[in-house]
C-alpha atoms as a PDB file:
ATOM      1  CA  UNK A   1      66.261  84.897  54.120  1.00  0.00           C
ATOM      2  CA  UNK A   2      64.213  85.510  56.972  1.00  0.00           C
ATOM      3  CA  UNK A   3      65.432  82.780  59.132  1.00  0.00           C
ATOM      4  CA  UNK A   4      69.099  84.974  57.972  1.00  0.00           C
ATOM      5  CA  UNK A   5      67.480  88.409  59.138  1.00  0.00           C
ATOM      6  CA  UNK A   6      66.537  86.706  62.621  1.00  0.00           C
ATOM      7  CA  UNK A   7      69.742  85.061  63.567  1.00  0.00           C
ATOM      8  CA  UNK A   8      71.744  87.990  63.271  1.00  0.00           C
ATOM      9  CA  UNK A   9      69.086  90.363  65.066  1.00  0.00           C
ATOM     10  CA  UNK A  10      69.464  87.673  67.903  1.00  0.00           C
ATOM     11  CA  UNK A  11      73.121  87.909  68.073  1.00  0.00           C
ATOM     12  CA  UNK A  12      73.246  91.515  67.589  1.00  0.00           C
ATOM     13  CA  UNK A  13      71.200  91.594  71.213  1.00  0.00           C
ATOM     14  CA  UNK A  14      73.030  89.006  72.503  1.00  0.00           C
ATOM     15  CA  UNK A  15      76.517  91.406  71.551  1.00  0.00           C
ATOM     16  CA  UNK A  16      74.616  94.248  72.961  1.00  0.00           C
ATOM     17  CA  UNK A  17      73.078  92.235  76.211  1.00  0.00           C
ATOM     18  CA  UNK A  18      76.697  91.428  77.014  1.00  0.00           C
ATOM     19  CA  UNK A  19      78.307  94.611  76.568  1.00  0.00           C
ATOM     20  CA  UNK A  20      75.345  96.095  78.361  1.00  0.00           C
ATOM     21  CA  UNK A  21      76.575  93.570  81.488  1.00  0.00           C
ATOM     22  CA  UNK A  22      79.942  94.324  81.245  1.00  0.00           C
ATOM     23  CA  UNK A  23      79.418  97.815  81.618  1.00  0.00           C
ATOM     24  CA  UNK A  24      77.309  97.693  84.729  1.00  0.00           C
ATOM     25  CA  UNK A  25      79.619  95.045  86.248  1.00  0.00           C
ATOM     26  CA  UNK A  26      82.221  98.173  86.032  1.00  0.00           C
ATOM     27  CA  UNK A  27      79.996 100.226  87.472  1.00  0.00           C
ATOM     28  CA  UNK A  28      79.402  97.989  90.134  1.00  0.00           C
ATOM     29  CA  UNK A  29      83.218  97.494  90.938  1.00  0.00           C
ATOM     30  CA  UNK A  30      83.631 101.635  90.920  1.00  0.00           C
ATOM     31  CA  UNK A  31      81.156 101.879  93.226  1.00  0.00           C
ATOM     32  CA  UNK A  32      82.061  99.020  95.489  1.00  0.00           C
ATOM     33  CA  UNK A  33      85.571 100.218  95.611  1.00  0.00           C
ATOM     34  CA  UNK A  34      84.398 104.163  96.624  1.00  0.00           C
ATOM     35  CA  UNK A  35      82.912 102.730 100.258  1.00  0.00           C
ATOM     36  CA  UNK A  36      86.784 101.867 100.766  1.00  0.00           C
ATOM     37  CA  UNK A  37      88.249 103.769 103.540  1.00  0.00           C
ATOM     38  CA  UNK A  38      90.248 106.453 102.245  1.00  0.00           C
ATOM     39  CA  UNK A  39      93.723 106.611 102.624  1.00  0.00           C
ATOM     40  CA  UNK A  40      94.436 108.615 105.962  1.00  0.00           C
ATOM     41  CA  UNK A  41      95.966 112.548 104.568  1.00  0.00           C
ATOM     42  CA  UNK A  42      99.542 112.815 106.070  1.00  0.00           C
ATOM     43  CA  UNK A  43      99.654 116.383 105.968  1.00  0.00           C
ATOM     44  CA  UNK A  44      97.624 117.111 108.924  1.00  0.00           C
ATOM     45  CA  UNK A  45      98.222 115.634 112.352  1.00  0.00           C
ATOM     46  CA  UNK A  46      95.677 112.739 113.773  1.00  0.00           C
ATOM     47  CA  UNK A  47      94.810 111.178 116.993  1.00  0.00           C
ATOM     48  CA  UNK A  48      97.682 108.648 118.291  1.00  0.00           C
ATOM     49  CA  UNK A  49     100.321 111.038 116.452  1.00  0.00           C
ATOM     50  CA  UNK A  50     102.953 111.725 118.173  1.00  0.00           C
ATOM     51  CA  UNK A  51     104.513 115.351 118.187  1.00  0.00           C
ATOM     52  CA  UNK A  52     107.174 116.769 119.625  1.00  0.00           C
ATOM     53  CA  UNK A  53     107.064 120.512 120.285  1.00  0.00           C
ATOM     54  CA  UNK A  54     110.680 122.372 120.979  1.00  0.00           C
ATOM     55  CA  UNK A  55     110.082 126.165 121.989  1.00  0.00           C
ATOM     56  CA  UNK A  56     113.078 128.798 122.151  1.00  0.00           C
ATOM     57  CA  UNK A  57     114.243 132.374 122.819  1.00  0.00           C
ATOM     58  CA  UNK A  58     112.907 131.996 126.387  1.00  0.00           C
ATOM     59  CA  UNK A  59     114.294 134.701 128.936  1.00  0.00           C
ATOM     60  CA  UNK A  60     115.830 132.067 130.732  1.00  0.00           C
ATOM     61  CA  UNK A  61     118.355 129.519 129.086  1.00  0.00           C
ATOM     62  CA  UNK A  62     116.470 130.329 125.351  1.00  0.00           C
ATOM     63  CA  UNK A  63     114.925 126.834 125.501  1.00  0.00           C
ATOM     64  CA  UNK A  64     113.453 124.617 126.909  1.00  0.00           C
ATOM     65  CA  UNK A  65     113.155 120.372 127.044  1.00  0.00           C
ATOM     66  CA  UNK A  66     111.383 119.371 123.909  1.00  0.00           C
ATOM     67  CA  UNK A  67     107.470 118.488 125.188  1.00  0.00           C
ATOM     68  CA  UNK A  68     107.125 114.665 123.324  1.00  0.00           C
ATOM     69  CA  UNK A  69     103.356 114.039 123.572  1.00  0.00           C
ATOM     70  CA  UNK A  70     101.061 111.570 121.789  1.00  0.00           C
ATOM     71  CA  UNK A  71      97.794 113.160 120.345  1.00  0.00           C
ATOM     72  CA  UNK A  72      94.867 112.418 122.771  1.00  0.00           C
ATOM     73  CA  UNK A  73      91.765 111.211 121.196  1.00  0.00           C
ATOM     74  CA  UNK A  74      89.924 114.449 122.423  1.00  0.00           C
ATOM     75  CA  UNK A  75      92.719 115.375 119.429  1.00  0.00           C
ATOM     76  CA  UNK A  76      94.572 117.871 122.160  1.00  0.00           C
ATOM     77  CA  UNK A  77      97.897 117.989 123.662  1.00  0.00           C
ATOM     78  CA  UNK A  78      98.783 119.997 126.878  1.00  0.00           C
ATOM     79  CA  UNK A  79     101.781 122.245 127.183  1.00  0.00           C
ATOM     80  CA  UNK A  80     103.272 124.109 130.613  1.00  0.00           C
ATOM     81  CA  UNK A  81     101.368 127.612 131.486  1.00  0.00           C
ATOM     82  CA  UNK A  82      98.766 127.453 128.518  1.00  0.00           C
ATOM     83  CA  UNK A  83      97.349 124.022 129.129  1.00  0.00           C
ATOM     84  CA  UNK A  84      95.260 121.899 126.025  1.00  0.00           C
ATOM     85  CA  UNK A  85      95.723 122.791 122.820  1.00  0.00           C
ATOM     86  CA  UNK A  86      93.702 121.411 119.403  1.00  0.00           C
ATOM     87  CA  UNK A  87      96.626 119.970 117.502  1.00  0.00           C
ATOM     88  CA  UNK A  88      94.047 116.721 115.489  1.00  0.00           C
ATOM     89  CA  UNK A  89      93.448 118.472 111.907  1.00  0.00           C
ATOM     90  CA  UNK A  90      96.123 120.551 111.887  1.00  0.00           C
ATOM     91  CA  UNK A  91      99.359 120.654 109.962  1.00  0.00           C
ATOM     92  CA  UNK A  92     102.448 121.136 111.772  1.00  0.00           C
ATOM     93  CA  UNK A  93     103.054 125.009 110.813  1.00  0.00           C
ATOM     94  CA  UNK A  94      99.212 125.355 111.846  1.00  0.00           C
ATOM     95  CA  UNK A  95      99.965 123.992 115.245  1.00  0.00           C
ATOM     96  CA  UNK A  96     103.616 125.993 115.353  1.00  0.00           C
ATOM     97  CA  UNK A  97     101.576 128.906 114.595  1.00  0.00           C
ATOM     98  CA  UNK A  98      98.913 128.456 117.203  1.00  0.00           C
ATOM     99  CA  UNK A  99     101.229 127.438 120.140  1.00  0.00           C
ATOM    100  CA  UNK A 100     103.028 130.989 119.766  1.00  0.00           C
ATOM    101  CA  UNK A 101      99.861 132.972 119.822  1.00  0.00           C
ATOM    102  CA  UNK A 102      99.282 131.140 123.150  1.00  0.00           C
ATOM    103  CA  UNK A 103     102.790 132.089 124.674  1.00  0.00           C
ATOM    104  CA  UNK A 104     102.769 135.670 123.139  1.00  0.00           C
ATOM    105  CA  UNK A 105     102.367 138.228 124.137  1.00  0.00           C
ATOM    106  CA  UNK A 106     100.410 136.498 127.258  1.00  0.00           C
ATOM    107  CA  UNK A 107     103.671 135.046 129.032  1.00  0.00           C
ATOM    108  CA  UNK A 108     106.371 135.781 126.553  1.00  0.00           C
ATOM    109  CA  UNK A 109     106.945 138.613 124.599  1.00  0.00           C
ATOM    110  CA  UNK A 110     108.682 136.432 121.640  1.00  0.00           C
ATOM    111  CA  UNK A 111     109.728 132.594 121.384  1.00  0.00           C
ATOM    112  CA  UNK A 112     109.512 130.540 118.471  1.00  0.00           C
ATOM    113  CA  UNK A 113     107.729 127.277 118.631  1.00  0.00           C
ATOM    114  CA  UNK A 114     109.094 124.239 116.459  1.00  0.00           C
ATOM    115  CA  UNK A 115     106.592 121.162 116.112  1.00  0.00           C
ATOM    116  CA  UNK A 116     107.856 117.781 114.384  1.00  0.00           C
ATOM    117  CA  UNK A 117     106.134 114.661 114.438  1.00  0.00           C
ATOM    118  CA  UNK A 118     108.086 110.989 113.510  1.00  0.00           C
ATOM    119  CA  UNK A 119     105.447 108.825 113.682  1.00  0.00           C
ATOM    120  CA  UNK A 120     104.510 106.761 111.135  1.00  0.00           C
ATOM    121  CA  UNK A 121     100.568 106.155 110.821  1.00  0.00           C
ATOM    122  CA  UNK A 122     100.527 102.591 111.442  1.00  0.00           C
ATOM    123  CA  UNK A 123      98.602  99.839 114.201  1.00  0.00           C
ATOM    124  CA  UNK A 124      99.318  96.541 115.077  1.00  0.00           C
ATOM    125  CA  UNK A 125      97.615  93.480 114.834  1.00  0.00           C
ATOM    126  CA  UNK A 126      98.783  90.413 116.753  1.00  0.00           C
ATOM    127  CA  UNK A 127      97.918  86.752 117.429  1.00  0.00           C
ATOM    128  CA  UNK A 128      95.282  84.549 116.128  1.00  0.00           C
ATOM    129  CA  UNK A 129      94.654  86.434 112.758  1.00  0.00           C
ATOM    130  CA  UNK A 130      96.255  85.368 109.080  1.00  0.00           C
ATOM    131  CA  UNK A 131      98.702  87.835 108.499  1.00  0.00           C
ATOM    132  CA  UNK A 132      99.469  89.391 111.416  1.00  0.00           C
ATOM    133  CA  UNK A 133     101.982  92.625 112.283  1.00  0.00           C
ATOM    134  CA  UNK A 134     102.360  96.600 111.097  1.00  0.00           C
ATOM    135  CA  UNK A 135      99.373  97.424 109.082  1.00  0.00           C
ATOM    136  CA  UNK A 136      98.954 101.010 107.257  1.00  0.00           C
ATOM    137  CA  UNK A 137      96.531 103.308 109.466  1.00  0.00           C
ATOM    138  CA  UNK A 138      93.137 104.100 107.008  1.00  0.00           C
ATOM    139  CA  UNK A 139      90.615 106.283 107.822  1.00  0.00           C
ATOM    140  CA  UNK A 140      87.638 105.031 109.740  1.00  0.00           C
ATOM    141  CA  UNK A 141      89.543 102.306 110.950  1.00  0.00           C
ATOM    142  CA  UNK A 142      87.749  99.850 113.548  1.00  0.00           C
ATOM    143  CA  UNK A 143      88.838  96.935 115.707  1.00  0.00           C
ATOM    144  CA  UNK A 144      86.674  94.206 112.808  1.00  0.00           C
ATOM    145  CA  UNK A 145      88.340  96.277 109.821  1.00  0.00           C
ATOM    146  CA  UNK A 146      91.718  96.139 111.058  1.00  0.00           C
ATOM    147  CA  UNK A 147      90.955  92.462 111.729  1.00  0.00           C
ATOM    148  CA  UNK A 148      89.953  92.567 108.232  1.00  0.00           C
ATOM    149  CA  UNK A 149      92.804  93.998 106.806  1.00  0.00           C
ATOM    150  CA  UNK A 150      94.916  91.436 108.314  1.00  0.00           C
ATOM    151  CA  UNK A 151      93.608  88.654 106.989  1.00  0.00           C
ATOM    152  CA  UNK A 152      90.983  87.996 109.059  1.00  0.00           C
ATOM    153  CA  UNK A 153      90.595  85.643 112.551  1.00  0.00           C
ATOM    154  CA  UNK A 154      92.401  81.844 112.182  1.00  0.00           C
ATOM    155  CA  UNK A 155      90.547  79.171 113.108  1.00  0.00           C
ATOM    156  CA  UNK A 156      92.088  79.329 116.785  1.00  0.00           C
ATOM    157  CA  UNK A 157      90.844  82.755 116.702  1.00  0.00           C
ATOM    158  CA  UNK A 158      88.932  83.515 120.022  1.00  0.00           C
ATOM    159  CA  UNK A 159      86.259  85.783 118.882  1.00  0.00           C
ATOM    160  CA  UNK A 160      85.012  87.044 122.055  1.00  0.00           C
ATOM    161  CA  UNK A 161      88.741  88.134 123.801  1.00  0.00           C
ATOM    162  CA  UNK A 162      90.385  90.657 121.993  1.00  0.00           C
ATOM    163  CA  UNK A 163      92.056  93.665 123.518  1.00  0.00           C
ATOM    164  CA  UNK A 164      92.771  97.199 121.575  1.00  0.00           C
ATOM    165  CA  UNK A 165      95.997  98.720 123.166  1.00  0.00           C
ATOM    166  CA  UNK A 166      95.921 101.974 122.724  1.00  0.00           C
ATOM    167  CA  UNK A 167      98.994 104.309 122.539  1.00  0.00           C
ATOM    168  CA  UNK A 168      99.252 105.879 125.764  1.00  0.00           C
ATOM    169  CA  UNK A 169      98.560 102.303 127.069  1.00  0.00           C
ATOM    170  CA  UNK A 170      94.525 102.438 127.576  1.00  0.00           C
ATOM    171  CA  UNK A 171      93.145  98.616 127.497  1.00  0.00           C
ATOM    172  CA  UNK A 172      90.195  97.742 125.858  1.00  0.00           C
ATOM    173  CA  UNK A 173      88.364  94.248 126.075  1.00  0.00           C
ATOM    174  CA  UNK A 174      86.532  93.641 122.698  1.00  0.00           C
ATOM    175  CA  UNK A 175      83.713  91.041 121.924  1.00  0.00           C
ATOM    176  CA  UNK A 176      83.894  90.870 117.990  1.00  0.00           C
ATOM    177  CA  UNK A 177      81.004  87.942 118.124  1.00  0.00           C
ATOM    178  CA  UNK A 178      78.870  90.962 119.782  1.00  0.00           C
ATOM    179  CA  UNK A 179      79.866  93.603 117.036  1.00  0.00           C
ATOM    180  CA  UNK A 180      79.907  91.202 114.032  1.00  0.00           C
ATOM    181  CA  UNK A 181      76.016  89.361 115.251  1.00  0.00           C
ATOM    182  CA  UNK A 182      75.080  92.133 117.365  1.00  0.00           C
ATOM    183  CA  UNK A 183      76.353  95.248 116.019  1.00  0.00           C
ATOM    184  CA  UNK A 184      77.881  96.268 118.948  1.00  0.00           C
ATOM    185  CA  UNK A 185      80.017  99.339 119.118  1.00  0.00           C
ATOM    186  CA  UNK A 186      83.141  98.772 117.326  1.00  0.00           C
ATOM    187  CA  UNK A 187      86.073 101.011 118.397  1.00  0.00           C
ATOM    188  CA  UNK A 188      87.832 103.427 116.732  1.00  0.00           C
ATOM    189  CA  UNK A 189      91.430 102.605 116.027  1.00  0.00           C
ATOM    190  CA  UNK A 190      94.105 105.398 116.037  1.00  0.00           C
ATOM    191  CA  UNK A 191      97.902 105.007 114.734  1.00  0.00           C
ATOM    192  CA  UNK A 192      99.899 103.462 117.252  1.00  0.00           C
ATOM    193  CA  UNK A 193      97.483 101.314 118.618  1.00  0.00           C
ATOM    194  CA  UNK A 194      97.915  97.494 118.869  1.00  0.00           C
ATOM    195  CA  UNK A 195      94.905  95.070 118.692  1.00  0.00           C
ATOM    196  CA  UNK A 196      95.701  91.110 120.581  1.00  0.00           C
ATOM    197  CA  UNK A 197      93.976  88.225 118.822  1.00  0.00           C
ATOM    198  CA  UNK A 198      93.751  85.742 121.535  1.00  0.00           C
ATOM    199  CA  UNK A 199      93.411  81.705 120.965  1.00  0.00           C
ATOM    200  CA  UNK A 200      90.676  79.811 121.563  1.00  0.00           C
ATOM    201  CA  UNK A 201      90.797  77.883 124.933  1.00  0.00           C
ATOM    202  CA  UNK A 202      89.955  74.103 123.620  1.00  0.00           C
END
């Protein structure tokens, strides 16, 4: 009887022991899964956007060209007569809003400002890497996590020559042996940029 009792008080711990495991191998996932970037929020405007900002009932003609401008990393665009202007963080009826209070009543005494923006928040991610092309723009977003995200460097990959292209056509030469063994600065990467995986030289 008591050799009974004690085989089912083991495998009652052993049920509980392994429930006990399962439960902080969930935990464990949760957690891993919260250090994730986030998913970028499209309803305000970011760096590398591109917005295009149409302004009418001028004195003159009632319009103007539409001003087509990609977001500077500062997060500012410049318009004609009242210069930069914060547009990063804002929607696009904040940044409507804003751009008339600059014209009015300073240079005009009413226009209307209309600000769309088409781009899609993607980068690009080319050469020696496993799954190379359009990736979908994440917040936080660095030259090794974009890397990352695309599968990682082949084994032509060329650690040490990479160049981040950014949108208004800045060049960047990146050593990812220096960031990933020397933690090196890794740089930012906005939507619209383009990262170049060169091969290895044998």
């Amino acid at each position: 009887m008591n050799l009974r009792i004690s085989s089912l008080i083991r495998c009652s711990l052993f049920c509980l022991l392994a429930i006990f495991g399962m439960f902080l191998s969930g935990c464990a996932s949760t957690n891993e899964a919260d250090v994730n970037p986030k998913p970028v929020d499209v309803s305000h405007l970011h760096v590398g956007d591109t917005v295009t900002v149409i302004l009418t009932g001028l004195p003159t003609d009632g319009s103007v060209s539409p001003h087509e401008e990609a977001i500077k990393e500062d997060g500012t665009i410049t318009l004609q007569e009242i210069g930069s202007v914060q547009a990063a963080g804002k929607t696009a009826g904040e940044l409507q809003r804003d751009i008339q209070n600059a014209y009015v009543p300073r240079f005009y005494t009413h226009i209307t400002a209309t600000v769309t923006t088409t781009s899609e928040r993607v980068y690009y991610v080319q050469g020696q890497v496993n799954h190379p092309g359009e990736q979908l723009y994440r917040e936080n977003m660095t030259v090794t996590r974009a890397i990352a995200a695309a599968g990682d460097f082949t084994d032509f990959a060329n650690r040490k020559k990479v160049v981040l292209t950014r949108a208004n056509g800045q060049r960047i030469k990146v050593n990812c042996e220096d960031i990933l063994d020397n933690g090196a600065p890794d740089p930012v990467v906005y939507p619209g940029d383009q990262i170049q995986v060169y091969p290895r030289m044998f």
